[in-house]
PDB file of N, CA and C in Angstrom:
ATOM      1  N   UNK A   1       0.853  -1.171   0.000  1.00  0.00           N
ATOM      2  CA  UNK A   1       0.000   0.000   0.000  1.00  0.00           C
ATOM      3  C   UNK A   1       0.904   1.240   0.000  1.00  0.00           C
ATOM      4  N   UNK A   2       0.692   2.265  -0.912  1.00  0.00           N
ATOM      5  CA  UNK A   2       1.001   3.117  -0.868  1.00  0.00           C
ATOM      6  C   UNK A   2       0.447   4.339  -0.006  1.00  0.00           C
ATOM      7  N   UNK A   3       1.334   5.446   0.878  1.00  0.00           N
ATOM      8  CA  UNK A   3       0.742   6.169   1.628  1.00  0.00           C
ATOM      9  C   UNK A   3       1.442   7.391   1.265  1.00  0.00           C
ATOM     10  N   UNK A   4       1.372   8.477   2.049  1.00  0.00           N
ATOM     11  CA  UNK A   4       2.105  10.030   1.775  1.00  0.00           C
ATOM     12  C   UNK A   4       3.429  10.058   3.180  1.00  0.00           C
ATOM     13  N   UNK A   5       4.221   9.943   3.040  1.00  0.00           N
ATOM     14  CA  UNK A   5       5.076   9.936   4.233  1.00  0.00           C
ATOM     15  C   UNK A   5       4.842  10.281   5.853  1.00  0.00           C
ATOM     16  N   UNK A   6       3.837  11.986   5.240  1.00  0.00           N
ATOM     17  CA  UNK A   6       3.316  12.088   6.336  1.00  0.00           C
ATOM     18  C   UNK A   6       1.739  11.102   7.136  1.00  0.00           C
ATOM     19  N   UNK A   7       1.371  10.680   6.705  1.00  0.00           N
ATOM     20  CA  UNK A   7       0.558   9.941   7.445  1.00  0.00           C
ATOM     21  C   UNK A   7       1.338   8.834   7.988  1.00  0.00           C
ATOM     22  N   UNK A   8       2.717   8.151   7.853  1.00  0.00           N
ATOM     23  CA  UNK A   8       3.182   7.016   8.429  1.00  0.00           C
ATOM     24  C   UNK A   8       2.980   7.584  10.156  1.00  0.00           C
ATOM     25  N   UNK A   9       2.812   6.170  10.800  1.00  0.00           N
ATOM     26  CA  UNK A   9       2.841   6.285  12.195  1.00  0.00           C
ATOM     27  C   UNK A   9       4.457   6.104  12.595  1.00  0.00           C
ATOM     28  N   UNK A  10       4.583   6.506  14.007  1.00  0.00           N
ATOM     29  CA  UNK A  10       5.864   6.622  14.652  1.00  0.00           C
ATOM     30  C   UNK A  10       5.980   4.899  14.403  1.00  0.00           C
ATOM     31  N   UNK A  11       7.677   5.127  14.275  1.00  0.00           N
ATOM     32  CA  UNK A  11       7.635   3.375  14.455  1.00  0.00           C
ATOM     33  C   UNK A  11       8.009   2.524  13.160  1.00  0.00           C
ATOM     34  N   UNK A  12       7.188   3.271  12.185  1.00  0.00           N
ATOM     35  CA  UNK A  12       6.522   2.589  10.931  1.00  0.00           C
ATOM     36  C   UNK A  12       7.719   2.402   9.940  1.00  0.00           C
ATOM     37  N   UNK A  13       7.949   1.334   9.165  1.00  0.00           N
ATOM     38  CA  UNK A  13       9.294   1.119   8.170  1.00  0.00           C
ATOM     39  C   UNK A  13       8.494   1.074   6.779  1.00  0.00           C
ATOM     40  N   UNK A  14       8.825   1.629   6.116  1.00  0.00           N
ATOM     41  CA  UNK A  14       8.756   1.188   4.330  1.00  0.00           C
ATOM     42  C   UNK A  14      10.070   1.414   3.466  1.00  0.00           C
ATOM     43  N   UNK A  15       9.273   1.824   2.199  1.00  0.00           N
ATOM     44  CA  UNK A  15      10.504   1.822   1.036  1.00  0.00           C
ATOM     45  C   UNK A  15       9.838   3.077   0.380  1.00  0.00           C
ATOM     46  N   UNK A  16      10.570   3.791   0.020  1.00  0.00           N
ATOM     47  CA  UNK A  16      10.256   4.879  -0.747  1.00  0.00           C
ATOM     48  C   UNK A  16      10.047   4.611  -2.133  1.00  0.00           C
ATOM     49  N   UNK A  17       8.819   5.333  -2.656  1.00  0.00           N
ATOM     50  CA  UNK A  17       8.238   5.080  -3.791  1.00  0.00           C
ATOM     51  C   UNK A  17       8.258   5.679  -4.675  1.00  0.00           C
ATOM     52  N   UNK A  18       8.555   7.103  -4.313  1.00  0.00           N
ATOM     53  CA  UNK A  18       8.341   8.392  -5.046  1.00  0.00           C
ATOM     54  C   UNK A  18       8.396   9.121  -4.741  1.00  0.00           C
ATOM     55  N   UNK A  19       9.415  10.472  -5.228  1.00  0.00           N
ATOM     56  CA  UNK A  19       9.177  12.005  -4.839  1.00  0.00           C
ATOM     57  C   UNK A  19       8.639  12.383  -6.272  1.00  0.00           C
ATOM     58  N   UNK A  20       7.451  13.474  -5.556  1.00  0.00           N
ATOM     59  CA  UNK A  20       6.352  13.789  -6.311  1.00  0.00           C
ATOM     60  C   UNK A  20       7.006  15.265  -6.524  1.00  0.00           C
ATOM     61  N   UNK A  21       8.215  15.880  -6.279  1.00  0.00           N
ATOM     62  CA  UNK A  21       8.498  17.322  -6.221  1.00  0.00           C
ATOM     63  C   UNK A  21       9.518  17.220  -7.472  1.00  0.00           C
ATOM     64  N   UNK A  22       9.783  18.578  -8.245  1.00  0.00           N
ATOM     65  CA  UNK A  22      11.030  18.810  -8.873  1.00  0.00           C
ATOM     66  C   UNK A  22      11.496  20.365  -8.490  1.00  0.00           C
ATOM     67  N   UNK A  23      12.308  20.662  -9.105  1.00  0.00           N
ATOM     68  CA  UNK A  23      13.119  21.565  -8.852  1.00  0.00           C
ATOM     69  C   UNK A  23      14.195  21.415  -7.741  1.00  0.00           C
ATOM     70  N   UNK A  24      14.826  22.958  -7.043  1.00  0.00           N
ATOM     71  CA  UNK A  24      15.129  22.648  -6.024  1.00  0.00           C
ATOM     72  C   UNK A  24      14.914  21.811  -5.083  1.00  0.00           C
ATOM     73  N   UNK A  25      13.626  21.759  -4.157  1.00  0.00           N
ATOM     74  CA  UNK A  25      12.960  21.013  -3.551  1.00  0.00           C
ATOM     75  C   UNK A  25      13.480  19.633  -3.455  1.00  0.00           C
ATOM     76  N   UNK A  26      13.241  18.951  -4.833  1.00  0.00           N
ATOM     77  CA  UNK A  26      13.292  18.027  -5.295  1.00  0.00           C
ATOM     78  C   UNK A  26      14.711  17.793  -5.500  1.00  0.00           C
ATOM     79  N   UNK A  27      15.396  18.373  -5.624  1.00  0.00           N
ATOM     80  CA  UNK A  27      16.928  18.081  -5.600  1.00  0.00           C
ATOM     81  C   UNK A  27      17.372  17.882  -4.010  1.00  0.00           C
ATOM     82  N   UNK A  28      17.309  18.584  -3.390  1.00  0.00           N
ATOM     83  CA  UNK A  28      17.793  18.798  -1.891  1.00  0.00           C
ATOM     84  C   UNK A  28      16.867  17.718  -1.353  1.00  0.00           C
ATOM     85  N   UNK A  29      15.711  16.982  -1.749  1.00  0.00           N
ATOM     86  CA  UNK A  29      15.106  15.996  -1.030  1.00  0.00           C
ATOM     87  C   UNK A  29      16.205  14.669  -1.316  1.00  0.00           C
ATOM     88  N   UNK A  30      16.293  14.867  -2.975  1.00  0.00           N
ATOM     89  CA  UNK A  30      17.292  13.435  -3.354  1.00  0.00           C
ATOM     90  C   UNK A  30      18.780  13.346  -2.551  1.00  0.00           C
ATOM     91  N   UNK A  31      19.299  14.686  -2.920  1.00  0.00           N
ATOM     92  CA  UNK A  31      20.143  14.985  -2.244  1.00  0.00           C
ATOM     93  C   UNK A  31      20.875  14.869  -0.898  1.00  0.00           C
ATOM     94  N   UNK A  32      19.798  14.185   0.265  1.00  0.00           N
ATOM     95  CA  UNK A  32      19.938  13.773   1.086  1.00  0.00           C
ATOM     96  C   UNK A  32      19.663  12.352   1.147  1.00  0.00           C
ATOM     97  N   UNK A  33      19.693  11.593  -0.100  1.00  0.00           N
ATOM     98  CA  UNK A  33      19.282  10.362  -0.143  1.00  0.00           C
ATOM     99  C   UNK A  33      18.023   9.670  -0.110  1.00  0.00           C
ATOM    100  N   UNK A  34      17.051  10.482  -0.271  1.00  0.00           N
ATOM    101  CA  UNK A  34      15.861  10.031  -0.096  1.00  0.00           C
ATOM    102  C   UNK A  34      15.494  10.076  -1.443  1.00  0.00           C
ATOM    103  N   UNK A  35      15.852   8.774  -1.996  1.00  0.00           N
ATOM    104  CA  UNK A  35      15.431   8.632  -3.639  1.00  0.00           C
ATOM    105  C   UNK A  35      14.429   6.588  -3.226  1.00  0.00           C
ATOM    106  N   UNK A  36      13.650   6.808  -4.665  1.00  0.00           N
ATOM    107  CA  UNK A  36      13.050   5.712  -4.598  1.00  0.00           C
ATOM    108  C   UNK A  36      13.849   4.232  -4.197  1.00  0.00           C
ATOM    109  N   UNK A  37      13.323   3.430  -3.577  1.00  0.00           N
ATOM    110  CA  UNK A  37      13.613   2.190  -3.246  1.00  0.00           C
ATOM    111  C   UNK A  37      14.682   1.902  -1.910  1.00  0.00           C
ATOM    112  N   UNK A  38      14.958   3.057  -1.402  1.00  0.00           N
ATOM    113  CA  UNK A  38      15.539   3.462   0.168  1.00  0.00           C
ATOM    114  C   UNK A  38      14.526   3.162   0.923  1.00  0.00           C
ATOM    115  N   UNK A  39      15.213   2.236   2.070  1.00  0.00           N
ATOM    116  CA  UNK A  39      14.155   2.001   3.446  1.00  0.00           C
ATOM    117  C   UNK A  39      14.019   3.370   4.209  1.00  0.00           C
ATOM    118  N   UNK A  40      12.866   3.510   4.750  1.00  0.00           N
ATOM    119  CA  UNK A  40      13.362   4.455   5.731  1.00  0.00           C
ATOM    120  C   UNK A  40      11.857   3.986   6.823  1.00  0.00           C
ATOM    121  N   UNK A  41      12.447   4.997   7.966  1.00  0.00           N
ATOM    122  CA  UNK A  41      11.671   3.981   9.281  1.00  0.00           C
ATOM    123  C   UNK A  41      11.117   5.703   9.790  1.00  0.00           C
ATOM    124  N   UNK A  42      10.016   5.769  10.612  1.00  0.00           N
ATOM    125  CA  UNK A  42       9.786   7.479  11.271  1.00  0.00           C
ATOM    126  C   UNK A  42      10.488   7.022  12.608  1.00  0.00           C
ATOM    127  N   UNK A  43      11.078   7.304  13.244  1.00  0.00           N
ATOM    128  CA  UNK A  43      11.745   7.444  14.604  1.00  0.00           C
ATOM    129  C   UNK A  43      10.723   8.243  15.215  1.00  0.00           C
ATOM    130  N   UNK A  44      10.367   9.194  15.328  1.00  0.00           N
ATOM    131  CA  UNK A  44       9.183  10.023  16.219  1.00  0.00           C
ATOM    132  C   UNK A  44       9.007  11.514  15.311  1.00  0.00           C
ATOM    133  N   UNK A  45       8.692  12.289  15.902  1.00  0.00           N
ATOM    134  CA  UNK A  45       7.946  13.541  15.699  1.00  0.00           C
ATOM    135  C   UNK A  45       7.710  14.407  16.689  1.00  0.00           C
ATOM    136  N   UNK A  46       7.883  15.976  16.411  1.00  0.00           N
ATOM    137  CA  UNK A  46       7.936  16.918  17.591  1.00  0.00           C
ATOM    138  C   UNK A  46       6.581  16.882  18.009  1.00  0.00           C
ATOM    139  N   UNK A  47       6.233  17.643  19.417  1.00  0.00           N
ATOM    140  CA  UNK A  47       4.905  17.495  19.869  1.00  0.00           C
ATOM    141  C   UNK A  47       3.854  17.610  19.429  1.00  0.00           C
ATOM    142  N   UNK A  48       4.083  19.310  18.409  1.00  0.00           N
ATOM    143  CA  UNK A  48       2.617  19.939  17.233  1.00  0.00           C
ATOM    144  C   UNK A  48       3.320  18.589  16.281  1.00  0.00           C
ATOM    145  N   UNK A  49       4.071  17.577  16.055  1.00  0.00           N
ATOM    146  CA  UNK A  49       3.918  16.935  15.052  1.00  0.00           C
ATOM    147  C   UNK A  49       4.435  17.454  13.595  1.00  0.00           C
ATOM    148  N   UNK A  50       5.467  18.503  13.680  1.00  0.00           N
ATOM    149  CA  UNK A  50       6.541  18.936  13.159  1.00  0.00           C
ATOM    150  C   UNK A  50       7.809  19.385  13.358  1.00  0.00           C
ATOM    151  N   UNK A  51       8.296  19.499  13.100  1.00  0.00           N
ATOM    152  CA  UNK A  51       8.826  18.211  12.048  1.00  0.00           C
ATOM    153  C   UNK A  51       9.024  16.673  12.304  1.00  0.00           C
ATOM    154  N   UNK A  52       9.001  15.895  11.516  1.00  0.00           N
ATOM    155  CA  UNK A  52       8.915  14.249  11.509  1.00  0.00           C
ATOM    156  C   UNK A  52      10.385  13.857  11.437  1.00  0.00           C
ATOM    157  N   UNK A  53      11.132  12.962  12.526  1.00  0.00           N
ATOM    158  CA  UNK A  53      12.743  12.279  12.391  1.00  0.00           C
ATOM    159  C   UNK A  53      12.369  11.054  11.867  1.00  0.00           C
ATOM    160  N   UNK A  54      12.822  11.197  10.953  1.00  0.00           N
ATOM    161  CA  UNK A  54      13.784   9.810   9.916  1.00  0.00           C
ATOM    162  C   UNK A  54      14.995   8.934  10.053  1.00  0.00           C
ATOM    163  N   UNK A  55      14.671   7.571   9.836  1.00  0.00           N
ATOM    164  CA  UNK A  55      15.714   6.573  10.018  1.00  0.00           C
ATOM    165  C   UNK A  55      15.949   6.431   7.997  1.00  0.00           C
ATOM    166  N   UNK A  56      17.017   6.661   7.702  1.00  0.00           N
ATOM    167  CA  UNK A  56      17.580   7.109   6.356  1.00  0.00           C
ATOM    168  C   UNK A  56      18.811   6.273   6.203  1.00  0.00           C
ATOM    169  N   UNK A  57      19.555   5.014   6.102  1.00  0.00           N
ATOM    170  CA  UNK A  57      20.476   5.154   5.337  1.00  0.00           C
ATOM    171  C   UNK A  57      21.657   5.078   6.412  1.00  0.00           C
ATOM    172  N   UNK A  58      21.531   4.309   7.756  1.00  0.00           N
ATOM    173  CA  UNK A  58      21.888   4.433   9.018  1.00  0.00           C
ATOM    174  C   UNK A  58      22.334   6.053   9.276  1.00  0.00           C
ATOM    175  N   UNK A  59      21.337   7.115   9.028  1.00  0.00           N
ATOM    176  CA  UNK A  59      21.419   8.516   9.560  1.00  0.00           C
ATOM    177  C   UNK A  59      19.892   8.853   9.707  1.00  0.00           C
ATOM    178  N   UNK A  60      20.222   9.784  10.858  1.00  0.00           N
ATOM    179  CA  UNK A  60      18.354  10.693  11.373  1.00  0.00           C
ATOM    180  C   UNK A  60      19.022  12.280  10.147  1.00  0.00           C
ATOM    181  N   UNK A  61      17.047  11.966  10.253  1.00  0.00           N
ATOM    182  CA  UNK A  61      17.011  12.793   9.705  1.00  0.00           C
ATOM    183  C   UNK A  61      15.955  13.813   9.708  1.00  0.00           C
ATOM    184  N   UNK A  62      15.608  14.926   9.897  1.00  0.00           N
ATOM    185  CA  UNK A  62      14.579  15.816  10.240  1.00  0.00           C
ATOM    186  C   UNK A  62      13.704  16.316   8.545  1.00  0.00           C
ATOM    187  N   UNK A  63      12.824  16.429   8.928  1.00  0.00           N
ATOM    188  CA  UNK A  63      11.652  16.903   7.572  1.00  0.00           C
ATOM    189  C   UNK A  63      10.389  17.601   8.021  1.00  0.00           C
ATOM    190  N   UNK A  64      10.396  18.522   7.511  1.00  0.00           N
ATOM    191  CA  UNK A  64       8.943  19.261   7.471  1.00  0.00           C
ATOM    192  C   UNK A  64       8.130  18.474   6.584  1.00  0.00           C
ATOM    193  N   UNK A  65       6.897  18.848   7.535  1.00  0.00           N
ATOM    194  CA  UNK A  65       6.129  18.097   7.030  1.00  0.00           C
ATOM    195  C   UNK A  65       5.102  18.819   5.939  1.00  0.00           C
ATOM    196  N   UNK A  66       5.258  20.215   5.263  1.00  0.00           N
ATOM    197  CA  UNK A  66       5.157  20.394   3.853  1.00  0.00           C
ATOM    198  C   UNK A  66       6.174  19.514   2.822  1.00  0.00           C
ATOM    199  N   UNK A  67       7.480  19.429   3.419  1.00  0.00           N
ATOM    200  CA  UNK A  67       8.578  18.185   2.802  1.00  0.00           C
ATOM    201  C   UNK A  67       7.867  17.155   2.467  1.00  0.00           C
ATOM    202  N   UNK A  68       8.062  16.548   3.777  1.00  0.00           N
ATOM    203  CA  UNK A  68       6.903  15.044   3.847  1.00  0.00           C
ATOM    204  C   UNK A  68       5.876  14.704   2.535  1.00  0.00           C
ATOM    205  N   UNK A  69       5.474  15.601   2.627  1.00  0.00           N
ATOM    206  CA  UNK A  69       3.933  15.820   1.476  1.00  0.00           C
ATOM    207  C   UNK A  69       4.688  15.021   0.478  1.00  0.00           C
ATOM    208  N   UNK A  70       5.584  15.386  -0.434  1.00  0.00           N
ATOM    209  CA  UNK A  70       5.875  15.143  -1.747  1.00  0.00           C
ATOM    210  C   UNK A  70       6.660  13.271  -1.408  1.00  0.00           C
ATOM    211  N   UNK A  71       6.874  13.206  -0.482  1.00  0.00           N
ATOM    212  CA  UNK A  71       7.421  11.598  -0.345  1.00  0.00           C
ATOM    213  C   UNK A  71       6.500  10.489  -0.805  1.00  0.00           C
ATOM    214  N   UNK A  72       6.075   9.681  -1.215  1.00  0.00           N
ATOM    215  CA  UNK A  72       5.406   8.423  -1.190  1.00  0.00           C
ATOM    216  C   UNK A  72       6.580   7.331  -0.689  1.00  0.00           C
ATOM    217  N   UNK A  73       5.501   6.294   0.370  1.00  0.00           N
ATOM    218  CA  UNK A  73       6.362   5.445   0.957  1.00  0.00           C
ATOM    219  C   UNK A  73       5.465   4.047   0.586  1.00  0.00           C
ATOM    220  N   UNK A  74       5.761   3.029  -0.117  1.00  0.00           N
ATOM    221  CA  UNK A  74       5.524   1.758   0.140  1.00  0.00           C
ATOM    222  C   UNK A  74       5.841   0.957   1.403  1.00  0.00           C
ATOM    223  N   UNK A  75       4.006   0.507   2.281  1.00  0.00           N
ATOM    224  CA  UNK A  75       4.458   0.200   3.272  1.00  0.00           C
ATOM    225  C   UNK A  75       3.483  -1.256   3.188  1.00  0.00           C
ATOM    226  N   UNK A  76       4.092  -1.940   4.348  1.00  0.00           N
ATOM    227  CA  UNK A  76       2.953  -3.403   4.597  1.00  0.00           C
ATOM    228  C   UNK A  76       1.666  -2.906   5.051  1.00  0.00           C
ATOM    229  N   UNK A  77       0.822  -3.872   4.676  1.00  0.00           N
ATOM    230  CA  UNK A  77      -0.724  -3.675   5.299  1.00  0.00           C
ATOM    231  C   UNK A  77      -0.943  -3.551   6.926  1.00  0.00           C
TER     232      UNK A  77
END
């Protein structure tokens, strides 16, 4: 099943499916390694629930969650 990054729950592991962004954006997202078929896991989230930490590639990693938006993550049911 495919989801939007930001709806994954804390905890949650998939595979990245897709960045839906280009340009800058979209460069500086790849750019940090977050290109299709990378695992990545949510480690937690600040209290309002921004920004979201990422397990990336054995590195954390922080994302806004306008960021988030453009991720698609393939995850289990």
């Amino acid at each position: 099943m495919r989801i939007n990054l930001r709806q994954m729950s804390d905890n949650q592991a998939g595979t990245i499916a897709a960045i839906k962004v280009a340009g800058d954006l979209g460069r500086r997202i790849r750019d940090m390694g977050m290109v299709p078929g990378t695992a990545i896991k949510i480690q937690g989230r600040a209290p309002l629930y921004d920004p979201v930490e990422l397990r990336i590639r054995g590195a954390t990693l922080t994302l806004r969650n306008n960021e988030a938006d453009y991720i698609e993550v393939e995850v289990d049911d």
